[in-house]
PDB file of N, CA and C in Angstrom:
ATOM      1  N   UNK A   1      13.019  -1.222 -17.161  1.00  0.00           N
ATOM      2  CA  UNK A   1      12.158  -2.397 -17.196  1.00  0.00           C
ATOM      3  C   UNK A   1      12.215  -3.127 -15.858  1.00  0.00           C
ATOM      4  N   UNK A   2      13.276  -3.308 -15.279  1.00  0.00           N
ATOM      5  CA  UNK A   2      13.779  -3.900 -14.090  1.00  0.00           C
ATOM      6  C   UNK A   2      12.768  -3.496 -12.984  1.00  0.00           C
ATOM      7  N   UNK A   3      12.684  -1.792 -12.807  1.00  0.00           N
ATOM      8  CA  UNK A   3      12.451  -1.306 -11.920  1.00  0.00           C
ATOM      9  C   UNK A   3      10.926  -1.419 -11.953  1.00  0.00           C
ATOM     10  N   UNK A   4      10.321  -1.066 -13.416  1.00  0.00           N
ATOM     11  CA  UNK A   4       8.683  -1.487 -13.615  1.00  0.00           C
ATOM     12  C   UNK A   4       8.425  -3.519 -13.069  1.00  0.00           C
ATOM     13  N   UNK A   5       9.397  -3.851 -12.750  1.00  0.00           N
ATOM     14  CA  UNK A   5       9.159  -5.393 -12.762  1.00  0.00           C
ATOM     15  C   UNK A   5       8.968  -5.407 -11.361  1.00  0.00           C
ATOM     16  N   UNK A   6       9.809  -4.817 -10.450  1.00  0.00           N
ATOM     17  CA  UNK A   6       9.724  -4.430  -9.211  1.00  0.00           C
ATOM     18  C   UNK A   6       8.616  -4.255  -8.284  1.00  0.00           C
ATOM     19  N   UNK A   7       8.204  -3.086  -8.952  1.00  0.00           N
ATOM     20  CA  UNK A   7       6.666  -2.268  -8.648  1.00  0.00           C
ATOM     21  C   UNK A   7       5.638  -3.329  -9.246  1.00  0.00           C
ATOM     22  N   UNK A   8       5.390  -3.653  -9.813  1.00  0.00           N
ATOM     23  CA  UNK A   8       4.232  -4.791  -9.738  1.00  0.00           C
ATOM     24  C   UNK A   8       4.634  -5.867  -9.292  1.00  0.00           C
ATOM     25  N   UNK A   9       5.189  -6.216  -8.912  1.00  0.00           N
ATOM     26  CA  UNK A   9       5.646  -7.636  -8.204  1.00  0.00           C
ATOM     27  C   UNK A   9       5.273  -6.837  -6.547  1.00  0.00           C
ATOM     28  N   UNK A  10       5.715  -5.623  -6.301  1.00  0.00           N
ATOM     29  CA  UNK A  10       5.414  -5.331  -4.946  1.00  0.00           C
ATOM     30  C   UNK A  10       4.180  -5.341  -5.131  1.00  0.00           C
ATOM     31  N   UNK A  11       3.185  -4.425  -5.628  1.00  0.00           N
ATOM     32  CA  UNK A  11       1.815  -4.087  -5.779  1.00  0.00           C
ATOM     33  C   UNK A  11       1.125  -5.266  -5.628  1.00  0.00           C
ATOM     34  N   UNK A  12       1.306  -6.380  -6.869  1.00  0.00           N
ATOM     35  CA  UNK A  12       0.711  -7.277  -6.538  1.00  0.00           C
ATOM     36  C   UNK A  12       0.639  -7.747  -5.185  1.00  0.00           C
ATOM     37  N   UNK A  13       1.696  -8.326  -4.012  1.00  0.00           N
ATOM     38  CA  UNK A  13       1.826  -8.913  -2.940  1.00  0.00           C
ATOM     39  C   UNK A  13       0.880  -7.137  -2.255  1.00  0.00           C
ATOM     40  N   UNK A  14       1.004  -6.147  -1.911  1.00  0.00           N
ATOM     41  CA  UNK A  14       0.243  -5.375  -1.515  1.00  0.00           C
ATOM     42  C   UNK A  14      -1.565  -5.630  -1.923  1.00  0.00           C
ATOM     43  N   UNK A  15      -1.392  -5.883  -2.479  1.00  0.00           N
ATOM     44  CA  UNK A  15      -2.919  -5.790  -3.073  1.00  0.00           C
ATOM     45  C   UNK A  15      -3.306  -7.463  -2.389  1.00  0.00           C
ATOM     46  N   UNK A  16      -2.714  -8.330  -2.510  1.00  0.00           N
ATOM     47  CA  UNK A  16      -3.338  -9.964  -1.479  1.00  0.00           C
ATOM     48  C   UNK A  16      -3.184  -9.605  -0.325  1.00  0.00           C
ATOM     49  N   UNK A  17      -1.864  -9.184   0.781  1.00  0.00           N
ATOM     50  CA  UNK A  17      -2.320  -8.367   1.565  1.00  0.00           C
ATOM     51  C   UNK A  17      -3.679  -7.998   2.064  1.00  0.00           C
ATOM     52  N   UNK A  18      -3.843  -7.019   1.024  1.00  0.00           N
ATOM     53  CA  UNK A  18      -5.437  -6.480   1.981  1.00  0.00           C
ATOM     54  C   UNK A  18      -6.395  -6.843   1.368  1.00  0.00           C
ATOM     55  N   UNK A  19      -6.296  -8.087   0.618  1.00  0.00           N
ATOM     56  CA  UNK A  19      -7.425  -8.935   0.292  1.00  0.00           C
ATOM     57  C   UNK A  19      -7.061 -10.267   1.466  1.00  0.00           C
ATOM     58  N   UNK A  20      -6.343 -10.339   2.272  1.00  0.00           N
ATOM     59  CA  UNK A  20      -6.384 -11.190   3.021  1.00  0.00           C
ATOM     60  C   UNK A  20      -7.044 -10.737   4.537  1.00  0.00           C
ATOM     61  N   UNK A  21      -6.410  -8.909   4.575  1.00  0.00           N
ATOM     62  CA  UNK A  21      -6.938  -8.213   5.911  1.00  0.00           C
ATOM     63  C   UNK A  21      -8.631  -7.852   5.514  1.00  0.00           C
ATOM     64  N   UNK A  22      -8.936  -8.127   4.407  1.00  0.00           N
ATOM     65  CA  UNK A  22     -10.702  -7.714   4.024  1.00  0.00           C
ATOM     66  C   UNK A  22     -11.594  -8.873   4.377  1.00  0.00           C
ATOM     67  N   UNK A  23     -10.961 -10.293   4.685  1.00  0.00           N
ATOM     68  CA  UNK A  23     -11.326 -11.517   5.158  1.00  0.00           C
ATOM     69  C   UNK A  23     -11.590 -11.302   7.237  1.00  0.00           C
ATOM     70  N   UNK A  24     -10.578 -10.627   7.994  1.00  0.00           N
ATOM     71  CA  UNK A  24     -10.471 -10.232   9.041  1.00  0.00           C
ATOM     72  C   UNK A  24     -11.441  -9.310   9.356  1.00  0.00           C
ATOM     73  N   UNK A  25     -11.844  -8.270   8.951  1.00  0.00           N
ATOM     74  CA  UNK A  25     -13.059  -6.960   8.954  1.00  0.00           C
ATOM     75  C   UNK A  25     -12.604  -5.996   7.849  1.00  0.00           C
ATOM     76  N   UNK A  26     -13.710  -4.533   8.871  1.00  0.00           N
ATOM     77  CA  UNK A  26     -13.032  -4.093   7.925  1.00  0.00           C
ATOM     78  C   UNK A  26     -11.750  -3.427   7.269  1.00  0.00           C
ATOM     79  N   UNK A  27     -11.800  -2.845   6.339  1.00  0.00           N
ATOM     80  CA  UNK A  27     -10.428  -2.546   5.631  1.00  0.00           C
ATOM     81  C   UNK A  27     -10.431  -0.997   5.888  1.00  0.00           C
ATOM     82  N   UNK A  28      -9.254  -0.487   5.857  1.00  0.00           N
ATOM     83  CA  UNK A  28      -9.026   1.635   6.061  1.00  0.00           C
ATOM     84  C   UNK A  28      -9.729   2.011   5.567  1.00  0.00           C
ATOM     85  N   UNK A  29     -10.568   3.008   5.678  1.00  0.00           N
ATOM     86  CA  UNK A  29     -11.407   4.319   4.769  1.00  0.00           C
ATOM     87  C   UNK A  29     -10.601   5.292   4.328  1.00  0.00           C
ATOM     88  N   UNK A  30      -9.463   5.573   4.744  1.00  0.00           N
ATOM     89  CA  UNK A  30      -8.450   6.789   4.435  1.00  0.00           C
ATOM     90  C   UNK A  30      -6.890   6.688   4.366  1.00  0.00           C
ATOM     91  N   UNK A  31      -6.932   7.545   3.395  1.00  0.00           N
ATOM     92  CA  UNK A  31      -4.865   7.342   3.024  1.00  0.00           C
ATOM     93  C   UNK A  31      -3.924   7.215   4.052  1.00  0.00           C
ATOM     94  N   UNK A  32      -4.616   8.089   5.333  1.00  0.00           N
ATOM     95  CA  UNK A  32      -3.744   7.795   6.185  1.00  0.00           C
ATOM     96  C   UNK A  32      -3.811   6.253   6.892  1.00  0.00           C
ATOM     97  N   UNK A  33      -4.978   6.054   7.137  1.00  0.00           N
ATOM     98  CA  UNK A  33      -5.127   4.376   7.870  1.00  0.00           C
ATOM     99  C   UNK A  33      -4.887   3.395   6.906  1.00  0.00           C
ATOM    100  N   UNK A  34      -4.694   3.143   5.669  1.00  0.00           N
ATOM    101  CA  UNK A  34      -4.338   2.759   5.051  1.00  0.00           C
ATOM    102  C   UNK A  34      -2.624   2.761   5.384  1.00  0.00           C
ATOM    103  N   UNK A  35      -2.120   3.971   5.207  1.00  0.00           N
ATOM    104  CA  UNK A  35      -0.709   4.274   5.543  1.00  0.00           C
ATOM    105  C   UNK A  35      -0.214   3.517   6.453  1.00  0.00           C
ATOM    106  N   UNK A  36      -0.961   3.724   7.628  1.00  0.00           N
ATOM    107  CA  UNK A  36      -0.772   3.270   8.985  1.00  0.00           C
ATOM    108  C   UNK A  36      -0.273   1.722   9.075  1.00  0.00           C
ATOM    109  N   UNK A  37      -1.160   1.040   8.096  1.00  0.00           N
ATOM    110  CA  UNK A  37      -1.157  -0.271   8.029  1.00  0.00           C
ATOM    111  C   UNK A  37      -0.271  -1.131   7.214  1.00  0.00           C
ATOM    112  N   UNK A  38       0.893  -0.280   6.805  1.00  0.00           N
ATOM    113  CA  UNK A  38       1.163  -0.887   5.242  1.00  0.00           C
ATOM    114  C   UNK A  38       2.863  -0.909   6.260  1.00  0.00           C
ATOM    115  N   UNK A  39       3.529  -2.130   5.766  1.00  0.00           N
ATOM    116  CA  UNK A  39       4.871  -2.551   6.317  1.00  0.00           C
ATOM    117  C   UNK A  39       5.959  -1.689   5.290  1.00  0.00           C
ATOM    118  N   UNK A  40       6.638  -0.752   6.200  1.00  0.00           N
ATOM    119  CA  UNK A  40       7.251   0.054   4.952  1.00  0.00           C
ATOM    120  C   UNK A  40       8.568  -0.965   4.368  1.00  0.00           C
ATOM    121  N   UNK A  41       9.079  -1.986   4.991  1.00  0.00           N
ATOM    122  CA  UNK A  41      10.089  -2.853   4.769  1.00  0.00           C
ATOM    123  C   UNK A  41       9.758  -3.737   3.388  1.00  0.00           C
ATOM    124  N   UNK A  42       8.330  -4.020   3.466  1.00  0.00           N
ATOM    125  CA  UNK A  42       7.784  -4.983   2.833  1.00  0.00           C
ATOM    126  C   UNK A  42       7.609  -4.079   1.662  1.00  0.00           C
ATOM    127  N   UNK A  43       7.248  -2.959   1.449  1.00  0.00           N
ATOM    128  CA  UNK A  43       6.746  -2.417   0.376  1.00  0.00           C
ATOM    129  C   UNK A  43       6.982  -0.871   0.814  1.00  0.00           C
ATOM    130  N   UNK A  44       7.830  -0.613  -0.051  1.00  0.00           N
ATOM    131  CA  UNK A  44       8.714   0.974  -0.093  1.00  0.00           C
ATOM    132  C   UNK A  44       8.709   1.708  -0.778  1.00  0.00           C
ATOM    133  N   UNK A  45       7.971   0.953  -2.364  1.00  0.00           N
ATOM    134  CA  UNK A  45       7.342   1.822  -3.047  1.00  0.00           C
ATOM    135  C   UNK A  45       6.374   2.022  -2.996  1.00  0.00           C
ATOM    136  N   UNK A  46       5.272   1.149  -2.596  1.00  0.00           N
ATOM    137  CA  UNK A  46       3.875   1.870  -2.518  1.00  0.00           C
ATOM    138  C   UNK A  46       3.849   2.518  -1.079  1.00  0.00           C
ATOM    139  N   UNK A  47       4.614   2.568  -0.159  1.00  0.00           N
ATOM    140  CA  UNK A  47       4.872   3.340   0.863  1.00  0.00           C
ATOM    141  C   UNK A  47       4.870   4.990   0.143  1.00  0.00           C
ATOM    142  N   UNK A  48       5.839   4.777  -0.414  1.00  0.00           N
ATOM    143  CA  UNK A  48       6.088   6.499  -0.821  1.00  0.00           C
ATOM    144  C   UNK A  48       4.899   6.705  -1.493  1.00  0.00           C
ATOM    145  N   UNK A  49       4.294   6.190  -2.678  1.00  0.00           N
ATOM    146  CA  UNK A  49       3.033   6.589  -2.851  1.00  0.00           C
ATOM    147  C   UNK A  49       1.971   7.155  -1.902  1.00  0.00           C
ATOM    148  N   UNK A  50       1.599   6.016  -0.954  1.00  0.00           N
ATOM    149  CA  UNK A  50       0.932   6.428   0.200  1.00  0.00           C
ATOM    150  C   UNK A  50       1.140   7.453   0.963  1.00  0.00           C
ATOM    151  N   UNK A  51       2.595   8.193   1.001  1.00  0.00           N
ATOM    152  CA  UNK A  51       2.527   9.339   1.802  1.00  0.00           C
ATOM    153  C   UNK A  51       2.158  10.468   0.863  1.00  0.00           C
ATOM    154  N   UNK A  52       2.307  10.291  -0.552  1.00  0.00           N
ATOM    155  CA  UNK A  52       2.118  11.312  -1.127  1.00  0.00           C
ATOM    156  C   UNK A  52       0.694  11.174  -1.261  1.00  0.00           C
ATOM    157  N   UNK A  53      -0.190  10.382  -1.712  1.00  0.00           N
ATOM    158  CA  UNK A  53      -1.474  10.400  -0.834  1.00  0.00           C
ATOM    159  C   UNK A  53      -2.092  10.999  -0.238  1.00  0.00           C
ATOM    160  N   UNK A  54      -1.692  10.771   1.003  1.00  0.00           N
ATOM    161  CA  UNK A  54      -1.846  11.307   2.029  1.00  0.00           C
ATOM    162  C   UNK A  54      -1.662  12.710   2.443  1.00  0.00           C
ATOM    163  N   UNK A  55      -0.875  12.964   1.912  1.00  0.00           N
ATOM    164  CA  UNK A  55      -0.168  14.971   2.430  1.00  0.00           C
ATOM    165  C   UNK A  55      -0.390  15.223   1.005  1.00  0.00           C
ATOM    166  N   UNK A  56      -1.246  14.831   0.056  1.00  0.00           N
ATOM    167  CA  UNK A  56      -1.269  16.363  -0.857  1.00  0.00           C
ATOM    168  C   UNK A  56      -3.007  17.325  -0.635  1.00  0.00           C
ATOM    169  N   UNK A  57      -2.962  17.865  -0.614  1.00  0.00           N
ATOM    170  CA  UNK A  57      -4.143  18.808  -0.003  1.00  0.00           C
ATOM    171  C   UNK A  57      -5.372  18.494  -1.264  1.00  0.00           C
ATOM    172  N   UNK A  58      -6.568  18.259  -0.360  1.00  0.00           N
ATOM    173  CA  UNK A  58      -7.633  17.921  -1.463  1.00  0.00           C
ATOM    174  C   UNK A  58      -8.631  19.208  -1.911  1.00  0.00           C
TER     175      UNK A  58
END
């Protein structure tokens, strides 16, 4: 439960984030620029998401 409390508490602050960078222009088109942009300190689980994202073959 702890750990599900975690992950949306990060997600959420990820998700204002780039509703704050969508106010600035525009926002990534792709997993990787997306990737690019995301503070892995700040958010380490949706980090790992994002690489898996990113490197699984479409």
């Amino acid at each position: 439960v702890a750990l599900r409390a975690i992950f949306i508490a990060e997600f959420s602050l990820w998700v204002a984030k780039w509703r704050r960078e969508q106010e600035k222009g525009p926002l990534p088109s792709t997993a990787v620029e997306t990737l690019e942009g995301s503070e892995p300190e700040l958010y380490p689980n949706i980090r790992t998401l994002q690489r898996v994202l990113a490197t699984l073959p479409v």
